[in-house]
Protein backbone atom coordinates (compact mmCIF):
# COMPACT_ATOMS: atom_id res chain seq x y z
CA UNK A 1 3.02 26.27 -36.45
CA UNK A 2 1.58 22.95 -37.94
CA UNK A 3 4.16 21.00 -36.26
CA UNK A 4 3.13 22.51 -33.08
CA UNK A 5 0.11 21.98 -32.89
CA UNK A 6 0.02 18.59 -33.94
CA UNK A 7 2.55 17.78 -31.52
CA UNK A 8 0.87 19.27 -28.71
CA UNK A 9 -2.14 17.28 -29.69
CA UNK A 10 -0.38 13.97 -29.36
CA UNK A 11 0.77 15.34 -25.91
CA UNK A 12 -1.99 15.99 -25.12
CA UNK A 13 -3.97 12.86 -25.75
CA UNK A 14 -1.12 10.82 -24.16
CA UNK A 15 -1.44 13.02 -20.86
CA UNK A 16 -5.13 12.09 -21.81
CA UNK A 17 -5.03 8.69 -21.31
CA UNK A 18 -2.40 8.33 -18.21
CA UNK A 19 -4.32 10.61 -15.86
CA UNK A 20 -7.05 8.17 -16.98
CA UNK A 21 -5.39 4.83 -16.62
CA UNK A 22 -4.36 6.58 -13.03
CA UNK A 23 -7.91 7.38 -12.48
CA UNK A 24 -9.44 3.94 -13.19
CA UNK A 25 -6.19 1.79 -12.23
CA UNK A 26 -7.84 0.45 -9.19
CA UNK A 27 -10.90 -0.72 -11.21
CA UNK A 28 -9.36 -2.08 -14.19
CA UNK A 29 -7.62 -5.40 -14.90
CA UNK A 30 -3.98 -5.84 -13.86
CA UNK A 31 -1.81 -5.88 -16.88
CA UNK A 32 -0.90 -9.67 -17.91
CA UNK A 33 2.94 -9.58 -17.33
CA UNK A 34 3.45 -10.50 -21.56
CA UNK A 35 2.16 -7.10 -21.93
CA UNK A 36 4.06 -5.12 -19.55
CA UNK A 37 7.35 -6.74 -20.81
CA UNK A 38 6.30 -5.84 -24.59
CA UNK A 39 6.11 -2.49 -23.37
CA UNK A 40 9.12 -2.20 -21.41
CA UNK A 41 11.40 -3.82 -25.30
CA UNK A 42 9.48 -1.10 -27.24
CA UNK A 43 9.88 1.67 -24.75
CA UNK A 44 14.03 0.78 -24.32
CA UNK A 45 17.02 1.49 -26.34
CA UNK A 46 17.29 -0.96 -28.76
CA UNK A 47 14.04 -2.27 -29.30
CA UNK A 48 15.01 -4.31 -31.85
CA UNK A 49 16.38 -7.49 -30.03
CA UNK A 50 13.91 -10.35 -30.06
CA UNK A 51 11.33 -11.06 -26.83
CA UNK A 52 12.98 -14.66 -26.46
CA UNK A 53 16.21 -12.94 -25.10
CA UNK A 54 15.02 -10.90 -22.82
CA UNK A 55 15.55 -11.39 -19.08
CA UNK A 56 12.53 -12.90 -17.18
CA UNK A 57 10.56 -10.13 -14.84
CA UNK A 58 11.59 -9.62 -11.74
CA UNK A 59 8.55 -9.76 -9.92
CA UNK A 60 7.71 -7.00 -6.91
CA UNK A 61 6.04 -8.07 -3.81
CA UNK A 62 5.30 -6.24 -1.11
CA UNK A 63 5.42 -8.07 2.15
CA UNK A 64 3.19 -7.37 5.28
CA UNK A 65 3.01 -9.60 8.51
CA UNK A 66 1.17 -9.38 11.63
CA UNK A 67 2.94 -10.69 14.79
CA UNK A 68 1.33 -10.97 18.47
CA UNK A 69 2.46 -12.45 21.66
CA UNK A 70 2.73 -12.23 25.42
CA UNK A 71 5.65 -10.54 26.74
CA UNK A 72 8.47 -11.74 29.02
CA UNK A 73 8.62 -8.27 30.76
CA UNK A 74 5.99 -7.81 33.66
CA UNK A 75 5.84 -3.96 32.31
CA UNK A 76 4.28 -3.08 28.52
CA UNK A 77 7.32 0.00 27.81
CA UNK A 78 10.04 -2.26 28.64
CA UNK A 79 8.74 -4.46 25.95
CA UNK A 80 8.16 -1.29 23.70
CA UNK A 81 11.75 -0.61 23.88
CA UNK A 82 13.09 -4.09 23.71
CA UNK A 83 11.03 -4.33 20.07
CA UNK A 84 12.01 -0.75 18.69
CA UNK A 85 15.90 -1.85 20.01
CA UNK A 86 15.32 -5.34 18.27
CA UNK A 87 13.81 -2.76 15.18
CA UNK A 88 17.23 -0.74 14.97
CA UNK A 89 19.58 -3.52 14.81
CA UNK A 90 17.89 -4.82 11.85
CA UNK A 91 18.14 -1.65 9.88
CA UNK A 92 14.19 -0.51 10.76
CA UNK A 93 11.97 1.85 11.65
CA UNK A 94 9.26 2.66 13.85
CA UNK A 95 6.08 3.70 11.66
CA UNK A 96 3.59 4.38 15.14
CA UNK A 97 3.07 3.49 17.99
CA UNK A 98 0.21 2.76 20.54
CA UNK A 99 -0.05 1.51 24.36
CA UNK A 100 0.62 -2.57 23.39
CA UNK A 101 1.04 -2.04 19.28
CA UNK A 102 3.57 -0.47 17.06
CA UNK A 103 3.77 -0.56 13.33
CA UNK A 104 7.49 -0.71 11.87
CA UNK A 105 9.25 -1.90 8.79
CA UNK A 106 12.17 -3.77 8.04
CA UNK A 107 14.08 -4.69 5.07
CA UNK A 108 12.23 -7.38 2.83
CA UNK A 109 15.20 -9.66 2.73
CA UNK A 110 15.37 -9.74 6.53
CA UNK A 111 11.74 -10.13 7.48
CA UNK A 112 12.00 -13.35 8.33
CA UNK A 113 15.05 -13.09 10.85
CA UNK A 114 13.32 -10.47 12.05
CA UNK A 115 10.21 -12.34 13.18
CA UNK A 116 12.34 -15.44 14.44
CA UNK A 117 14.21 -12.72 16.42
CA UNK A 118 11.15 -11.70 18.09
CA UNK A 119 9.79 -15.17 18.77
CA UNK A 120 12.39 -16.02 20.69
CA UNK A 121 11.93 -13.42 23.44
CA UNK A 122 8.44 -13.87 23.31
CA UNK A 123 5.81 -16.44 24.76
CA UNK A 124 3.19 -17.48 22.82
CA UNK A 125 3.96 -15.93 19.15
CA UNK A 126 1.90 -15.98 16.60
CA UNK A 127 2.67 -14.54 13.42
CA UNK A 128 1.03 -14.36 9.36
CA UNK A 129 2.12 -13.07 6.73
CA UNK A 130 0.23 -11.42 3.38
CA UNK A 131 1.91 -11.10 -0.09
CA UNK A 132 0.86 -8.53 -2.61
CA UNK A 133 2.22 -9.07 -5.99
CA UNK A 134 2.43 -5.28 -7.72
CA UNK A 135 4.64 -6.21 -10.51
CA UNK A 136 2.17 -4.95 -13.58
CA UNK A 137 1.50 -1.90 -11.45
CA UNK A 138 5.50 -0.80 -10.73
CA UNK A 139 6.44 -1.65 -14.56
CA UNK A 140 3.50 0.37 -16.03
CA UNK A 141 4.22 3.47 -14.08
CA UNK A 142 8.25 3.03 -15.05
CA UNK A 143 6.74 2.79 -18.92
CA UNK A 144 4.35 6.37 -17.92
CA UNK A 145 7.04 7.89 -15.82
CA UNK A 146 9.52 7.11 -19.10
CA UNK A 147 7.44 8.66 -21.84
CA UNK A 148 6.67 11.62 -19.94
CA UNK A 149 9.99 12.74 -19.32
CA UNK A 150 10.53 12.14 -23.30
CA UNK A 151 7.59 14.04 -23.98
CA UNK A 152 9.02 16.97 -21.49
CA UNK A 153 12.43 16.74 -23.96
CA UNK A 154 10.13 17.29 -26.80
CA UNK A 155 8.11 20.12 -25.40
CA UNK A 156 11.01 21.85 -24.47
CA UNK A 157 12.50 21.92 -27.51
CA UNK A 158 9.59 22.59 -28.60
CA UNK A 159 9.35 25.93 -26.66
CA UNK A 160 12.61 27.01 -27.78
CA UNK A 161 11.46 27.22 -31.36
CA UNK A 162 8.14 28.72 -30.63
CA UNK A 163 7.67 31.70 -32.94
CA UNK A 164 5.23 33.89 -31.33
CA UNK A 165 3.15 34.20 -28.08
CA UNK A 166 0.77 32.24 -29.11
CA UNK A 167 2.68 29.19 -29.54
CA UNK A 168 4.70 29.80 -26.24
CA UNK A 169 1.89 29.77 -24.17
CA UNK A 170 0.30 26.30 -25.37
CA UNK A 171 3.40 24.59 -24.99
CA UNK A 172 3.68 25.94 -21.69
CA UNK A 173 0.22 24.54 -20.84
CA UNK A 174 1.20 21.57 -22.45
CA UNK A 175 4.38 21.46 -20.24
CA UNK A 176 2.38 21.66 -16.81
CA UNK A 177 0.70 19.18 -17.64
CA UNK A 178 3.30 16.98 -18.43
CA UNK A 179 5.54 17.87 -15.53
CA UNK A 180 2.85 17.23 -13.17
CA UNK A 181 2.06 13.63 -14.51
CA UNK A 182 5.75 13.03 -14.00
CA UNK A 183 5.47 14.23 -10.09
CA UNK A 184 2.77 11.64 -9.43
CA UNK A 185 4.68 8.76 -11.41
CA UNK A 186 7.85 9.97 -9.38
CA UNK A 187 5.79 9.60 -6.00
CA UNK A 188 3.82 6.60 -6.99
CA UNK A 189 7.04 4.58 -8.32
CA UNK A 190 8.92 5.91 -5.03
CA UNK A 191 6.46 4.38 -2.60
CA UNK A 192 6.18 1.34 -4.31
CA UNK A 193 9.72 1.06 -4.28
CA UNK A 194 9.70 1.47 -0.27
CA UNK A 195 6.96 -0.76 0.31
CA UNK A 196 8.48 -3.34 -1.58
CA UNK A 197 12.07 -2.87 -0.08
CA UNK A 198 10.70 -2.17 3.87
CA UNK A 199 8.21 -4.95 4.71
CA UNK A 200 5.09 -3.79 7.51
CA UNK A 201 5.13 -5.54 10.45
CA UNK A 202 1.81 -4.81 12.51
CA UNK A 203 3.59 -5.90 16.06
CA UNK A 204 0.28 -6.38 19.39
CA UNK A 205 1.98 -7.30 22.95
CA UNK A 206 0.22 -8.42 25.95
CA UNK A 207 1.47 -8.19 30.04
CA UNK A 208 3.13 -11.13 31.23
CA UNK A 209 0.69 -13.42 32.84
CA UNK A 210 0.77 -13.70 36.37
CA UNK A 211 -1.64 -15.69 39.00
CA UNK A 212 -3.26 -14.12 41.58
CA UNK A 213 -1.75 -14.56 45.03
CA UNK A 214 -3.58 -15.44 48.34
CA UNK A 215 -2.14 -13.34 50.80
CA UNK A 216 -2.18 -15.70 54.75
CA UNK A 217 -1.18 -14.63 57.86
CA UNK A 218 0.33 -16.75 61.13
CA UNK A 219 1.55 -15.24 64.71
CA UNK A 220 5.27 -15.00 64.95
CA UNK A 221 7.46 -16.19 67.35
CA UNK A 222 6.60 -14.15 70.62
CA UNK A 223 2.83 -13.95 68.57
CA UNK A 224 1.84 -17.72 70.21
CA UNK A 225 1.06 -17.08 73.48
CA UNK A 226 -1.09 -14.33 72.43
CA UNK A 227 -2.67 -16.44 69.67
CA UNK A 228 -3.39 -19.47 71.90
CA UNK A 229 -4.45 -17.60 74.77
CA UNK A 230 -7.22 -15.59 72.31
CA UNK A 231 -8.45 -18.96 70.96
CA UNK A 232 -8.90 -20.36 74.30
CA UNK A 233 -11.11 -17.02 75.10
CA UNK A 234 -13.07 -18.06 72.05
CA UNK A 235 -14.15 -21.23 73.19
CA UNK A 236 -14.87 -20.42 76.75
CA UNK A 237 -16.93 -17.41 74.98
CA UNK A 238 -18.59 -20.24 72.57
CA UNK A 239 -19.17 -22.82 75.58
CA UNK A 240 -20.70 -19.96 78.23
CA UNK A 241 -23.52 -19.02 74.97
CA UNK A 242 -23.97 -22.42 74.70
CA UNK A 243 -25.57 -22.48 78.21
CA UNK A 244 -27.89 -19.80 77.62
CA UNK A 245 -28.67 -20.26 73.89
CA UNK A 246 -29.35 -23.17 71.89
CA UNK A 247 -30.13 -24.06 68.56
CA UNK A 248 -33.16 -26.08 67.80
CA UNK A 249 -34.73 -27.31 64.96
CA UNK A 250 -38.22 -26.24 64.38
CA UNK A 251 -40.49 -28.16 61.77
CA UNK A 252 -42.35 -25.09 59.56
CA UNK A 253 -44.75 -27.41 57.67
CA UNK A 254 -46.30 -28.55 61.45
CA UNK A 255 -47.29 -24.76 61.83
């Protein structure tokens, strides 16, 4: 019964301080990459092999570019479909979409294809790009995710020994606790693992520009006569008002 308890205490304290670290995670410090990779050799099988031989850290970005540019097409959902086509043959996906934006993502390692792809069925492309290095974050949730599940092992055992009612039910307790810490290490390390595979690309289109047009008219071929022949009455009009009505200049300061 000892045992127990003083087990479940220690599970308890670690569950403790993870769904604090989660709680605070934004706020606090990253983790200097030393530390993480400590963690990582005492958390693994054979802890007892010396830092110096250990494999540098793979570091985890995750990738997001925004891309604009003025389309070829005279119509916005032909270029819609020409980028979600474009999308699919580089293995991605459409995330939303919007009258002259969509959102998608594509693998990291062909992001940059991706965007040449684009720019060269596109006029005036413009394109940046924003790197966000999560590498302290992913390896500390693999360390939390890790000890959970051992501490699971434990508390299941644990239950299987349990003497009396008593005892069940706390390590039950215990063991919701712990199981749900694991479900929001699984989810956390899962997303993080798909933004960092699948870049964002925020993708805004414009309409092909086109001038405005002056529309002009002239007679056709059996249109002359008529066209000549109403010009002349204009002038005669213009020369007969001329006889009657004149313009003259009057000086307004005189009256």
């Amino acid at each position: 019964m000892r045992n127990i308890l003083l087990l479940l205490f220690i599970s308890f304290s670690i569950i403790h301080c993870s769904s604090t670290g989660q709680r605070s995670e934004s706020s606090r410090p990253s983790i200097e990459p030393n530390t993480v990779e400590s963690a990582r050799i005492a958390s693994s099988e054979g802890a007892g092999s010396d830092f110096a031989d250990e494999a540098p850290i793979e570091r985890k970005i995750i990738y997001t570019a925004d891309v604009r540019f003025q389309a070829r097409e005279k119509e916005l959902e032909a270029t819609r479909e020409m980028l979600l086509k474009l999308t699919k043959e580089f293995s991605g996906y459409m995330l939303s979409s919007a009258e002259n934006r969509i959102e998608v993502r594509v693998p990291s390692d062909s992001l940059q294809n991706y965007l040449e792809a684009i720019k060269s069925v596109t006029d005036n492309f413009y394109s940046s790009m924003n790197a966000s290095d999560v590498t302290d974050s992913f390896y500390d949730t693999e360390i939390r995710l890790t000890n959970a599940r051992k501490m699971r092992e434990r508390l299941l055992d644990l239950l299987k020994s349990a003497k009396n009612v008593q005892e069940t039910l706390a390590v039950e307790q215990q063991l919701a606790r712990v199981s749900e810490s694991i479900e929001l290490y699984e989810g956390r390390l899962k997303r993080l693992k798909t933004e960092i595979s699948m870049s964002k690309v925020n993708i805004t289109f414009y309409k092909k520009y086109e001038p405005a047009k002056e529309t002009e008219y002239e007679p056709g071929i059996l249109g002359y006569p008529f066209y000549y022949a109403w010009k002349g009455i204009e002038y005669v009009g213009e020369g007969i008002v001329w006889l009657f009505v004149r313009e003259k200049e009057v000086d307004t300061q005189a009256k």
